[in-house]
PDB file of N, CA and C in Angstrom:
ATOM      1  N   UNK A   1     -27.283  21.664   8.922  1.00  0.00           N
ATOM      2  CA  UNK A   1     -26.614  22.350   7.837  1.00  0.00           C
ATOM      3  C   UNK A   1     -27.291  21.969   6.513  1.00  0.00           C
ATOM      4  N   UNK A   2     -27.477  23.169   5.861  1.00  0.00           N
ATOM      5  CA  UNK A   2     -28.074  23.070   4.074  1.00  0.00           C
ATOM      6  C   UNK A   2     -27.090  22.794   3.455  1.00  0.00           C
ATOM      7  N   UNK A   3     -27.089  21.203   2.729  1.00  0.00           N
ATOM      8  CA  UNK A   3     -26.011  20.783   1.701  1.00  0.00           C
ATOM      9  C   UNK A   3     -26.472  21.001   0.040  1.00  0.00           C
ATOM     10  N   UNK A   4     -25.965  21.628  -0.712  1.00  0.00           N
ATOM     11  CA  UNK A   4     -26.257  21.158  -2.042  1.00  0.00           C
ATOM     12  C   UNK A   4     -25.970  20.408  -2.586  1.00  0.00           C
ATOM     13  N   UNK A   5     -27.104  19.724  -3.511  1.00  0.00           N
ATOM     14  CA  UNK A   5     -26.678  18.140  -4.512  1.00  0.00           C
ATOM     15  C   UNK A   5     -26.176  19.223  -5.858  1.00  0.00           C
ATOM     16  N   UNK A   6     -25.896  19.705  -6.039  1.00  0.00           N
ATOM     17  CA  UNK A   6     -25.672  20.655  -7.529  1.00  0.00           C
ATOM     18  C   UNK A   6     -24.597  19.914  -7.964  1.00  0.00           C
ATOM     19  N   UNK A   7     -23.297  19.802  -7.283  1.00  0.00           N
ATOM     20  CA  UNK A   7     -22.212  19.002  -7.421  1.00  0.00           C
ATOM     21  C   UNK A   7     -22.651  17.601  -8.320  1.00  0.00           C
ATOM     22  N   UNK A   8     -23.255  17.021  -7.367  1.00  0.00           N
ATOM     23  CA  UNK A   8     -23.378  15.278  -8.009  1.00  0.00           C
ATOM     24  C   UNK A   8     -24.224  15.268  -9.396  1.00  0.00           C
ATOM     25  N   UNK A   9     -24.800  16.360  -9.318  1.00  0.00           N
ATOM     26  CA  UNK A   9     -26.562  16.391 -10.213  1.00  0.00           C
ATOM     27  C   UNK A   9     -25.522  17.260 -11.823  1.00  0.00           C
ATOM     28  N   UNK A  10     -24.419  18.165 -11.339  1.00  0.00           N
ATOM     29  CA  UNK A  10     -24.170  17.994 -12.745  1.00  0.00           C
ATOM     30  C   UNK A  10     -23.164  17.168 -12.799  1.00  0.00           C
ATOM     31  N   UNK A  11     -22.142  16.411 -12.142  1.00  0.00           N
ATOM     32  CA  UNK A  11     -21.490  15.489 -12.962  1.00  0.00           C
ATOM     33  C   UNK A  11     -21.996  14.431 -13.359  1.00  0.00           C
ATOM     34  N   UNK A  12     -23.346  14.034 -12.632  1.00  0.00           N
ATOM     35  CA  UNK A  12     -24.073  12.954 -13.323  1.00  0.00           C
ATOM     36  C   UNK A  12     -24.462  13.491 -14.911  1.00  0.00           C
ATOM     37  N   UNK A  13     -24.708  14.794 -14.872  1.00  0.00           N
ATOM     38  CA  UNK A  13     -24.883  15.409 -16.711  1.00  0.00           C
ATOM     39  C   UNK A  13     -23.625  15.455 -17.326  1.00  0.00           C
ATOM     40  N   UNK A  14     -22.601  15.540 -16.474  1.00  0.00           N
ATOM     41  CA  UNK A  14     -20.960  15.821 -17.031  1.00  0.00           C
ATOM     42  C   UNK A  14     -21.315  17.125 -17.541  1.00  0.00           C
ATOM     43  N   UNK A  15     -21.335  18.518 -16.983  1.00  0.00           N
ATOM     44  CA  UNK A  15     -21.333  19.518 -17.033  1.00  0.00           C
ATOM     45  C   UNK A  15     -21.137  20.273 -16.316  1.00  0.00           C
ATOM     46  N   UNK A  16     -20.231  21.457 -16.902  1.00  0.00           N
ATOM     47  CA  UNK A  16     -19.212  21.692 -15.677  1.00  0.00           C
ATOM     48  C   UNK A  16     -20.454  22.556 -14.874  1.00  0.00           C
ATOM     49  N   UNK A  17     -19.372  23.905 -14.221  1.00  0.00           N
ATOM     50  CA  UNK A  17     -20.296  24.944 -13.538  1.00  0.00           C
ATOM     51  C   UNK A  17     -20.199  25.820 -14.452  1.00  0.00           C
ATOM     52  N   UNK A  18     -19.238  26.139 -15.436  1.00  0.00           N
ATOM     53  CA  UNK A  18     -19.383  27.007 -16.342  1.00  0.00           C
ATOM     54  C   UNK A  18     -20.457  27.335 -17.197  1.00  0.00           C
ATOM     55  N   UNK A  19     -20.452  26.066 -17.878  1.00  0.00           N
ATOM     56  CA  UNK A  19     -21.427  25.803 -18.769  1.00  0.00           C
ATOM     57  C   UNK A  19     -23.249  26.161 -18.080  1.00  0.00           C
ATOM     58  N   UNK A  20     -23.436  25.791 -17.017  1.00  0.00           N
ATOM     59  CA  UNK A  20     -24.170  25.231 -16.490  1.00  0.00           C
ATOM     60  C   UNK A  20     -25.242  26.892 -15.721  1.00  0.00           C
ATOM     61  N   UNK A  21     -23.810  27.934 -15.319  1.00  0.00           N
ATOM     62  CA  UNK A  21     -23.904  28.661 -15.321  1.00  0.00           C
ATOM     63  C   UNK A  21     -24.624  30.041 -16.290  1.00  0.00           C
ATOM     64  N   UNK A  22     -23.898  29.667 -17.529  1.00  0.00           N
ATOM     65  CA  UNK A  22     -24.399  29.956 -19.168  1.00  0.00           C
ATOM     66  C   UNK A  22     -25.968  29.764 -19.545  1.00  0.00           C
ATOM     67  N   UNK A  23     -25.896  28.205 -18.911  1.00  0.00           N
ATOM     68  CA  UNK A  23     -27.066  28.089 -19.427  1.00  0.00           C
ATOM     69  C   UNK A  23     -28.607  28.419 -18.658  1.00  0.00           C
ATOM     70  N   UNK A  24     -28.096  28.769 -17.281  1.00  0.00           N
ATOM     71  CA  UNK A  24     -29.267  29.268 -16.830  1.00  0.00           C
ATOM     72  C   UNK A  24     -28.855  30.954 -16.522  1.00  0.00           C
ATOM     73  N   UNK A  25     -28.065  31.525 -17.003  1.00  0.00           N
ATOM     74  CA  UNK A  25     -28.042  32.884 -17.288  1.00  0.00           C
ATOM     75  C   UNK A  25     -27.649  33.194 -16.385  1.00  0.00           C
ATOM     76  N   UNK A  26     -27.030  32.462 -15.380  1.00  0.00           N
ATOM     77  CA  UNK A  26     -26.452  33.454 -13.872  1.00  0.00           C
ATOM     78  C   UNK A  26     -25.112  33.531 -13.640  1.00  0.00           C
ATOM     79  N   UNK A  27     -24.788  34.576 -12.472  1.00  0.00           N
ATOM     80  CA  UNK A  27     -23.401  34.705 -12.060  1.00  0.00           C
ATOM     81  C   UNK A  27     -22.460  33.618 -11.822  1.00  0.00           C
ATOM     82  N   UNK A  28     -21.390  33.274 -12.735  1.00  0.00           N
ATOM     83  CA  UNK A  28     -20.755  32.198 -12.268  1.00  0.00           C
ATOM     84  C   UNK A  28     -20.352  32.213 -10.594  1.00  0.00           C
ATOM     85  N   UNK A  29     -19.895  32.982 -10.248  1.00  0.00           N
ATOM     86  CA  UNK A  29     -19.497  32.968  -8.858  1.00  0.00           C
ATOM     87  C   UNK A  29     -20.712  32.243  -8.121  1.00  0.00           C
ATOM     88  N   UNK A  30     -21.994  32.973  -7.910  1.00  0.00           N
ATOM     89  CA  UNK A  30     -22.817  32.639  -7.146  1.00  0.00           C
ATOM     90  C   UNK A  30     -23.145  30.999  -7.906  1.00  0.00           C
ATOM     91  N   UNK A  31     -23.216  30.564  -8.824  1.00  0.00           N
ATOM     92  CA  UNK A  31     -23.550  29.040  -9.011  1.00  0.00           C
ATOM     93  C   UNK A  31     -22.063  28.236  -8.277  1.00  0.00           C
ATOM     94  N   UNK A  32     -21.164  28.910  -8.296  1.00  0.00           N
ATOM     95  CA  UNK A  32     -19.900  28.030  -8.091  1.00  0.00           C
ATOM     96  C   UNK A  32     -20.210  27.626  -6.247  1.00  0.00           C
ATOM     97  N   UNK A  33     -20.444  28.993  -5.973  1.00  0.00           N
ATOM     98  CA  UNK A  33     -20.939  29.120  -4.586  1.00  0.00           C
ATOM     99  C   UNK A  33     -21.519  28.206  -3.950  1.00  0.00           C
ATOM    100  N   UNK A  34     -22.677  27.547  -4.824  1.00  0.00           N
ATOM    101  CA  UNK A  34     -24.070  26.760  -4.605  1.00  0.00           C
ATOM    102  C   UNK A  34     -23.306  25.355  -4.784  1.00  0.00           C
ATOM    103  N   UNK A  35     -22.598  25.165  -5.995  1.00  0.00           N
ATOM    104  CA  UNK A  35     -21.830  23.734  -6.098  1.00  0.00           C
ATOM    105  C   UNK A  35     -21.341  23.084  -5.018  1.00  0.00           C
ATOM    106  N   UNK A  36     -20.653  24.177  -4.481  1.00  0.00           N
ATOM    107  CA  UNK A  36     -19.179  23.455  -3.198  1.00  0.00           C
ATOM    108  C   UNK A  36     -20.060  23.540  -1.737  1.00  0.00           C
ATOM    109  N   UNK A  37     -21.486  23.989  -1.746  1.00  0.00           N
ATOM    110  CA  UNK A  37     -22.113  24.036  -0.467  1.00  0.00           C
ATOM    111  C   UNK A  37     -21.652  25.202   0.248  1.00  0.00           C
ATOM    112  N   UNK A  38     -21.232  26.407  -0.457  1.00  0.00           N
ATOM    113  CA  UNK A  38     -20.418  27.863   0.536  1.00  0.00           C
ATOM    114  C   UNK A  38     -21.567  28.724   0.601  1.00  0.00           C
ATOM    115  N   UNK A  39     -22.685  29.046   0.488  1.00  0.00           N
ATOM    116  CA  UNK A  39     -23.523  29.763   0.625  1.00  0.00           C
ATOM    117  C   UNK A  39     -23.746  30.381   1.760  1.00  0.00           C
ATOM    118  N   UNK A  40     -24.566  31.229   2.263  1.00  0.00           N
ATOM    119  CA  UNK A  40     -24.837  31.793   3.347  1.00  0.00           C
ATOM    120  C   UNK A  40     -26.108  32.169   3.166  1.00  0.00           C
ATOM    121  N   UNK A  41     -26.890  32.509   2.165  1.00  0.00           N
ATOM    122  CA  UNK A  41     -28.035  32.530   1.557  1.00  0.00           C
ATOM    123  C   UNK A  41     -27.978  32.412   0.473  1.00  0.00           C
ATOM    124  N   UNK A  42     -28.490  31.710  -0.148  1.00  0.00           N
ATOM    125  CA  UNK A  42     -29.392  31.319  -1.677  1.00  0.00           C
ATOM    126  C   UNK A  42     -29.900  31.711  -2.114  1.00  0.00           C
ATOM    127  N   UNK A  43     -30.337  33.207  -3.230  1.00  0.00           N
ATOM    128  CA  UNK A  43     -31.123  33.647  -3.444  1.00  0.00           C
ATOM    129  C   UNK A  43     -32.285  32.685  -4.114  1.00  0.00           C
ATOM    130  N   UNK A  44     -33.599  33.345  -4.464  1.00  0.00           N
ATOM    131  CA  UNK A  44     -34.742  32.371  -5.036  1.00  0.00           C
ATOM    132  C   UNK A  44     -34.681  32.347  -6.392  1.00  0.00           C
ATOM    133  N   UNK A  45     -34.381  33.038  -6.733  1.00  0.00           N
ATOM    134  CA  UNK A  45     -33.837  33.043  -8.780  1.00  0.00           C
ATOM    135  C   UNK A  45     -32.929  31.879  -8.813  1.00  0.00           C
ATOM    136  N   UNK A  46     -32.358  31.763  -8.325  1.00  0.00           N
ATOM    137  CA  UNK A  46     -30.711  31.244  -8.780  1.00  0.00           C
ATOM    138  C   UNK A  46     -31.922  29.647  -8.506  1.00  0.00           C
ATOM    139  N   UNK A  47     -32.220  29.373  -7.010  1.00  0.00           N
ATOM    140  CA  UNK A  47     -32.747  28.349  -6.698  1.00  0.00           C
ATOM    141  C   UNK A  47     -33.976  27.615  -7.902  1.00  0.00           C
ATOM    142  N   UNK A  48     -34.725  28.798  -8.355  1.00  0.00           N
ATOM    143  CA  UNK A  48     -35.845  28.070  -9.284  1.00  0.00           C
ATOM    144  C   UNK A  48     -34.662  28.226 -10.578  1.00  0.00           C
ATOM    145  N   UNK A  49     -33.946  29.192 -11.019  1.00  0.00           N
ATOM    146  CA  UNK A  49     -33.463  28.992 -12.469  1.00  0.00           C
ATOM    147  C   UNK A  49     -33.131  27.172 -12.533  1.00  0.00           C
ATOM    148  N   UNK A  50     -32.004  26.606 -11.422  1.00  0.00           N
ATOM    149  CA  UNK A  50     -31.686  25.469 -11.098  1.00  0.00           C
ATOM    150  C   UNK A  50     -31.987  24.529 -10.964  1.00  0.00           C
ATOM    151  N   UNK A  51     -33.233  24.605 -10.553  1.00  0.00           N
ATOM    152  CA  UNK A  51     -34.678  23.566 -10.877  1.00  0.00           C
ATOM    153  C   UNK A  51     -35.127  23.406 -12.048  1.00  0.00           C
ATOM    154  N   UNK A  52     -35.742  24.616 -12.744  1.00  0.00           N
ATOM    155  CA  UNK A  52     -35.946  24.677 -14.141  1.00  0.00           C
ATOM    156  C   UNK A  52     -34.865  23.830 -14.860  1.00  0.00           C
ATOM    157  N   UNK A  53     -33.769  23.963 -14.890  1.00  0.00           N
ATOM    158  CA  UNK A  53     -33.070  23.665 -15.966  1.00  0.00           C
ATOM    159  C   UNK A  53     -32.665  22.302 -15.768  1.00  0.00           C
ATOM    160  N   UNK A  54     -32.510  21.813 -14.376  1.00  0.00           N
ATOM    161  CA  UNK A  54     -32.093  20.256 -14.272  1.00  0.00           C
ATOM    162  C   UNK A  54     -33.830  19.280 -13.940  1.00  0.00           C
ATOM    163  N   UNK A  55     -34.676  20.043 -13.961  1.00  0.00           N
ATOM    164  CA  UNK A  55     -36.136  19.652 -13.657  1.00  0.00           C
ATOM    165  C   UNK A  55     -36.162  18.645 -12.832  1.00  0.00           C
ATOM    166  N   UNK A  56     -35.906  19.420 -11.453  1.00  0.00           N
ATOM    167  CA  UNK A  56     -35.830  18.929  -9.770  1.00  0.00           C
ATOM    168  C   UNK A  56     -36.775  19.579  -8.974  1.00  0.00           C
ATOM    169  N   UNK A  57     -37.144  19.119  -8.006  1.00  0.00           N
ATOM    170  CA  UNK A  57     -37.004  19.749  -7.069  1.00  0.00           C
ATOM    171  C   UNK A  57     -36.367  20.738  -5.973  1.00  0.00           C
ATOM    172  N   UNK A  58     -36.605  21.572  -5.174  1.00  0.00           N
ATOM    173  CA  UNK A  58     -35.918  22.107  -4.221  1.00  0.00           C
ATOM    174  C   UNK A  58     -35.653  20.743  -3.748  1.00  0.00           C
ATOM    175  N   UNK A  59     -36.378  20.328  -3.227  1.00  0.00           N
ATOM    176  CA  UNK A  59     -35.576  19.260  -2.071  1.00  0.00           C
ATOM    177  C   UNK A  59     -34.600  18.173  -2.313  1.00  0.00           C
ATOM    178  N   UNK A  60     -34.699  18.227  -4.230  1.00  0.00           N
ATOM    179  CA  UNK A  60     -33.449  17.188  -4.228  1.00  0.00           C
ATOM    180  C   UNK A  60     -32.414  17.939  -4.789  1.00  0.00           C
ATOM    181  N   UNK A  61     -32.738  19.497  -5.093  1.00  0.00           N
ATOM    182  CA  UNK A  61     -30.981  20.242  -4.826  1.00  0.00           C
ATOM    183  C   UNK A  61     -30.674  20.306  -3.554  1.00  0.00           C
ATOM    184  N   UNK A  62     -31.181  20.442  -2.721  1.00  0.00           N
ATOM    185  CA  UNK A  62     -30.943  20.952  -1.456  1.00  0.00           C
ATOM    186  C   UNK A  62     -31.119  19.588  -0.199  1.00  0.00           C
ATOM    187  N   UNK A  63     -30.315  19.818   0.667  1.00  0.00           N
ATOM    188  CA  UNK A  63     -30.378  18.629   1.572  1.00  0.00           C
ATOM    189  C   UNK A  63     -30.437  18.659   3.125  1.00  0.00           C
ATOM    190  N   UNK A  64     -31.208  18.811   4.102  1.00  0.00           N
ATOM    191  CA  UNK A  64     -30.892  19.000   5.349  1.00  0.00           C
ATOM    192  C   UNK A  64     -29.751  17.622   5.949  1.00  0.00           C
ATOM    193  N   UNK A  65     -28.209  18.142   5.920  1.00  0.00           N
ATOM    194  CA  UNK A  65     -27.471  17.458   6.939  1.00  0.00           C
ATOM    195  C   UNK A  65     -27.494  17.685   8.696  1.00  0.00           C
ATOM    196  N   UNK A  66     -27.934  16.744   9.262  1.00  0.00           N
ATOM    197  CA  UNK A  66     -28.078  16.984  10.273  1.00  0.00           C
ATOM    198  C   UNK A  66     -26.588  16.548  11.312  1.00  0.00           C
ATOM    199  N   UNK A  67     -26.728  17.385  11.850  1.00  0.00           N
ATOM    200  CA  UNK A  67     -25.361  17.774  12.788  1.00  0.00           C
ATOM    201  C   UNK A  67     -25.374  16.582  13.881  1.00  0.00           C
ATOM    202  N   UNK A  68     -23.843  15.649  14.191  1.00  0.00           N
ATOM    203  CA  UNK A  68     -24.061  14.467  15.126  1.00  0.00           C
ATOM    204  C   UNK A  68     -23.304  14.653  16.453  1.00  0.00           C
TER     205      UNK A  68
END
């Protein structure tokens, strides 16, 4: 399973999803989406806007949890 760090990565900024949303110009829904790990696909905008703006990597928004 694909986990997102989006959660930890903005309360470590203390910023909500609103804001966060604003500031990289996208649909709140679909960032809220990405926060709580509900996705089903990720588009690639949303993924690089998210990078850009917290200046990450894919691989440290994103996390392979492996199933036990």
């Amino acid at each position: 399973m694909i986990r997102s760090n989006l959660k930890e990565m903005l309360d470590n900024r203390k910023m909500s999803i609103r804001e966060f949303s604003k500031r990289i110009d996208y649909r709140f829904e679909s960032v809220r989406q990405l926060y709580n790990s509900e996705n089903k696909r990720i588009p690639v905008d949303l993924l690089e806007k998210a990078c850009v703006e917290l200046n990450c990597e894919v691989g440290e928004l994103l996390t392979l949890q492996k199933n036990k």
